[in-house]
N, C-alpha and C. Protein backbone atom coordinates (compact mmCIF):
# COMPACT_ATOMS: atom_id res chain seq x y z
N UNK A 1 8.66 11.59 17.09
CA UNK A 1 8.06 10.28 16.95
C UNK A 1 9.17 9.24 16.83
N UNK A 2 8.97 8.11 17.57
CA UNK A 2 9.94 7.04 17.52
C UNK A 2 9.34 5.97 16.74
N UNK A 3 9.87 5.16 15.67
CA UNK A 3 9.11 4.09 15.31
C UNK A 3 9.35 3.08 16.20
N UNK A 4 9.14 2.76 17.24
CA UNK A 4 9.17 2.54 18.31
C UNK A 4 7.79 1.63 19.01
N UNK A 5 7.58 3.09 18.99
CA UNK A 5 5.93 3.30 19.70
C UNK A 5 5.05 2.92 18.81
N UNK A 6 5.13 2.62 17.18
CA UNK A 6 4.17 2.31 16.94
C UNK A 6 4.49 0.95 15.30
N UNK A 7 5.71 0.20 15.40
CA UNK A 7 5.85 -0.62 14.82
C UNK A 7 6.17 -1.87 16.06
N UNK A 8 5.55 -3.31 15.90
CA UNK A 8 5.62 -4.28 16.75
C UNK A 8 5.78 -5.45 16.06
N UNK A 9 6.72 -6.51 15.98
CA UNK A 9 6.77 -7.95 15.88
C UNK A 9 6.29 -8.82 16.85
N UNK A 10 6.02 -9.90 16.07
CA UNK A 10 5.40 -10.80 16.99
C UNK A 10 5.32 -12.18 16.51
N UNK A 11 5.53 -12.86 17.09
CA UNK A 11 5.45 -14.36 16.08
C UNK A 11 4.86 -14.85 16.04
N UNK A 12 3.14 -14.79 16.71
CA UNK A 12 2.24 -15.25 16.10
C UNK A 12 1.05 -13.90 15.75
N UNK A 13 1.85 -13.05 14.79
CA UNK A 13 1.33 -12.60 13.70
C UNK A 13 1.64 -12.15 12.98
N UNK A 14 1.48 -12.38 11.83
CA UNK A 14 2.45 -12.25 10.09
C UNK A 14 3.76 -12.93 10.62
N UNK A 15 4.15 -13.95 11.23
CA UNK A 15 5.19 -14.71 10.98
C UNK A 15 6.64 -13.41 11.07
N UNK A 16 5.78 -12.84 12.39
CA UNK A 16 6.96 -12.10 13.37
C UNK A 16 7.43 -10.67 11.91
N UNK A 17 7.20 -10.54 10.88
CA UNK A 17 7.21 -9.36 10.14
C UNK A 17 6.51 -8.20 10.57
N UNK A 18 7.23 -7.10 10.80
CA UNK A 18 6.76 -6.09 11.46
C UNK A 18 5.67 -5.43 11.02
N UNK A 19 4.84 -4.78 11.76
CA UNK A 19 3.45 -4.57 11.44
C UNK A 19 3.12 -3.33 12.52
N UNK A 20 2.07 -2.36 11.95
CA UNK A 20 1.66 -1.26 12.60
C UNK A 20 0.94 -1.71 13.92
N UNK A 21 1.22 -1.37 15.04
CA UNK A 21 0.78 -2.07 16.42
C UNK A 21 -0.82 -1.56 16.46
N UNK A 22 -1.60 -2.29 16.79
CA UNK A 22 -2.99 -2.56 16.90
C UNK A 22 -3.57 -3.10 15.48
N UNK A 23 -2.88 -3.73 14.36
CA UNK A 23 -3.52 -3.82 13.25
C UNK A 23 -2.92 -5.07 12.71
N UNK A 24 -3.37 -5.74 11.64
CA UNK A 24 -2.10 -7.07 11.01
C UNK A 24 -1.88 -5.91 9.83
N UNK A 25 -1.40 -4.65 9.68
CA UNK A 25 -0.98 -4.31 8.20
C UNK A 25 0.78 -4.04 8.48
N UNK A 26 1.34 -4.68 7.12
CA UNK A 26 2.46 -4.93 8.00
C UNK A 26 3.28 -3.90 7.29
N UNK A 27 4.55 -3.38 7.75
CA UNK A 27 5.65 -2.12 7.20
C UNK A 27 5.25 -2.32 5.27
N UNK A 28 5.75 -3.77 5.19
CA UNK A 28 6.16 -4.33 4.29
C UNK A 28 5.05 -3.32 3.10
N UNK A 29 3.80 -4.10 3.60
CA UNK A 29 2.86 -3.69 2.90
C UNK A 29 2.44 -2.06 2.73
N UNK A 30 2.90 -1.11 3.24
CA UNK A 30 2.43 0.11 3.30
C UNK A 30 3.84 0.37 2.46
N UNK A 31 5.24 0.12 1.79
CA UNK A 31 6.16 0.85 1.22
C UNK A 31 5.54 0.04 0.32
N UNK A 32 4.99 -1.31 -0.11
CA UNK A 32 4.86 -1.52 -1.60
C UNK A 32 3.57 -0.62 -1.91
N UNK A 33 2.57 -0.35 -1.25
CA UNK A 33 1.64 0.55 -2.06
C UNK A 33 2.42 1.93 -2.08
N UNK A 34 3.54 2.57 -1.17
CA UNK A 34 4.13 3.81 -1.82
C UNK A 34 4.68 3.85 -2.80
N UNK A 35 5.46 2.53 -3.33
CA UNK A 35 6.36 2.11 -4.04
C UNK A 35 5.48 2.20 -5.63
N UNK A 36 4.01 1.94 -5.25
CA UNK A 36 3.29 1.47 -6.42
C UNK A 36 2.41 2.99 -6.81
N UNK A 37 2.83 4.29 -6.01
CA UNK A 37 2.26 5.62 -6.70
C UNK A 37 1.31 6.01 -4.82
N UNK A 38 0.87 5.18 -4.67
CA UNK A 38 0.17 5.61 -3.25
C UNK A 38 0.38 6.69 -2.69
N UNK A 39 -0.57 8.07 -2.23
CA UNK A 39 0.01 8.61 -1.79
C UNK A 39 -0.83 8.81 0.08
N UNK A 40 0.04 9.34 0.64
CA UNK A 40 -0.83 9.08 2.32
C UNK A 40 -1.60 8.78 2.88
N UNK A 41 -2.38 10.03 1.98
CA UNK A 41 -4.50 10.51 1.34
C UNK A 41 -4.79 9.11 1.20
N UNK A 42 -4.42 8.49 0.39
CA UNK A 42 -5.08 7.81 -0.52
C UNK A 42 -5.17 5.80 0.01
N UNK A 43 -3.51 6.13 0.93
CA UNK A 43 -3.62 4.81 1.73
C UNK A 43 -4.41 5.05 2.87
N UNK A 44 -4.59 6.01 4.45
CA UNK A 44 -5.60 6.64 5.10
C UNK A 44 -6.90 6.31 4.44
N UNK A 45 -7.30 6.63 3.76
CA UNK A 45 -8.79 6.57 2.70
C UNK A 45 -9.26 5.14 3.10
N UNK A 46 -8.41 4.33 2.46
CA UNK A 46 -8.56 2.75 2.46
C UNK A 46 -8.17 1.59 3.44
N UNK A 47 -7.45 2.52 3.97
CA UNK A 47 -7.13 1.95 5.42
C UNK A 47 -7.02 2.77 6.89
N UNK A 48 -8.20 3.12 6.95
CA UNK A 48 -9.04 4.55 8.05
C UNK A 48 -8.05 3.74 9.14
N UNK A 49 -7.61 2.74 9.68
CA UNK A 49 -6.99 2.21 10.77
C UNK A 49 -5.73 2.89 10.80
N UNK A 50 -5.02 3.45 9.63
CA UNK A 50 -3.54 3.87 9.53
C UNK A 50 -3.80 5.56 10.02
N UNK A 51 -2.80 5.63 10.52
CA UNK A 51 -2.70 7.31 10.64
C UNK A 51 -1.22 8.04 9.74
N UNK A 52 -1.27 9.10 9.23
CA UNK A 52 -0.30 9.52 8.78
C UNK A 52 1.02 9.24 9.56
N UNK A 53 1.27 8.88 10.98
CA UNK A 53 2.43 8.49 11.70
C UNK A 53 2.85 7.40 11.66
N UNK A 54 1.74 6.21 11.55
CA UNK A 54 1.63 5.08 11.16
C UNK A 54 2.61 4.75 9.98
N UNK A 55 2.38 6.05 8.93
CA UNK A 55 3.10 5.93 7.21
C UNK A 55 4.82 6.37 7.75
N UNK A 56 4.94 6.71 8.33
CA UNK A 56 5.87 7.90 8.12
C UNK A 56 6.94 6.83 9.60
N UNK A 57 6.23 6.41 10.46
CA UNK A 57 7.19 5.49 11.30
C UNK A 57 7.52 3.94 10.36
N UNK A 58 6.84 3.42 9.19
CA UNK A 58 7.17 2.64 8.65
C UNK A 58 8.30 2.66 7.79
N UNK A 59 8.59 4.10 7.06
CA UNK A 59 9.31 4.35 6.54
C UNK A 59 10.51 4.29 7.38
N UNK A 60 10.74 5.35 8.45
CA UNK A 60 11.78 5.50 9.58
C UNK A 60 11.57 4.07 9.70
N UNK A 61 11.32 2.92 10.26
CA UNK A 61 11.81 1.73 10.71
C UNK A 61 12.74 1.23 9.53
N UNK A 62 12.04 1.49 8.05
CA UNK A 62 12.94 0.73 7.46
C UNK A 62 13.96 1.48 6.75
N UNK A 63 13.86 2.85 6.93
CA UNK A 63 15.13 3.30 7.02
C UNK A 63 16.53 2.89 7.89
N UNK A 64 16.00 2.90 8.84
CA UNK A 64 16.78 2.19 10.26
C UNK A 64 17.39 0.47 9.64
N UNK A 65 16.59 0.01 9.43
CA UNK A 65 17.17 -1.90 8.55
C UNK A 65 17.86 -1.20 8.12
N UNK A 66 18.09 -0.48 6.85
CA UNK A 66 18.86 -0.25 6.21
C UNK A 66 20.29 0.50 6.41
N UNK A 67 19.77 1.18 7.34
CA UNK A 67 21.15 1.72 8.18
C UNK A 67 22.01 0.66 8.50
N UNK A 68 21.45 0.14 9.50
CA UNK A 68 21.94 -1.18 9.82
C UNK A 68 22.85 -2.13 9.86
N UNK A 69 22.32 -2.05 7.91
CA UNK A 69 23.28 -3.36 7.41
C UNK A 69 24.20 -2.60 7.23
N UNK A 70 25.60 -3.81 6.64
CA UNK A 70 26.91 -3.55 6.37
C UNK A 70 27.00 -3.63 5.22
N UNK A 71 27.68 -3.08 4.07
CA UNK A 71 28.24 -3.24 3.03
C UNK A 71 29.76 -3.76 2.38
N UNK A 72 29.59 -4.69 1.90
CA UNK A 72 31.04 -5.39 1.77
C UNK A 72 31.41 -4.89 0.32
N UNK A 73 32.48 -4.60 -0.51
CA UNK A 73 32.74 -4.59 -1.76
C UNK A 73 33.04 -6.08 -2.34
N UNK A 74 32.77 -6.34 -3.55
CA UNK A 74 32.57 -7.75 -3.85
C UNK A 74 34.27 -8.28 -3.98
């Protein structure tokens, strides 16, 4: 799976913040409900639109930002 295929920006929706393609739910929002105890089950449940690849390419995308950046020592 590539997060690729199923994360999309766009600038006129959510102000170009990346978001699961066919839906407005955006990366952002699916790591703060992991962040907040959520578990797959339980986001799926409440958001029947997400698929477990959906969870799991949001993560990989923002793993990838984070790769990304550079680190400077202060």
């Amino acid at each position: 799976m590539r997060f690729e295929d199923r994360i999309e920006m766009r600038p006129d929706v959510l102000c170009n913040k990346p978001f699961i393609k066919g839906t407005r739910i955006s990366v952002e929002f699916i790591l703060e409900l992991l962040a907040n105890g959520w578990d797959f089950e339980e986001i799926i449940e409440n958001y029947p639109q997400l698929t477990r690849e959906d969870i799991l390419a949001s993560i990989e995308y923002s793993l990838n930002v984070l790769k990304s950046q550079k680190a400077y020592a202060p």
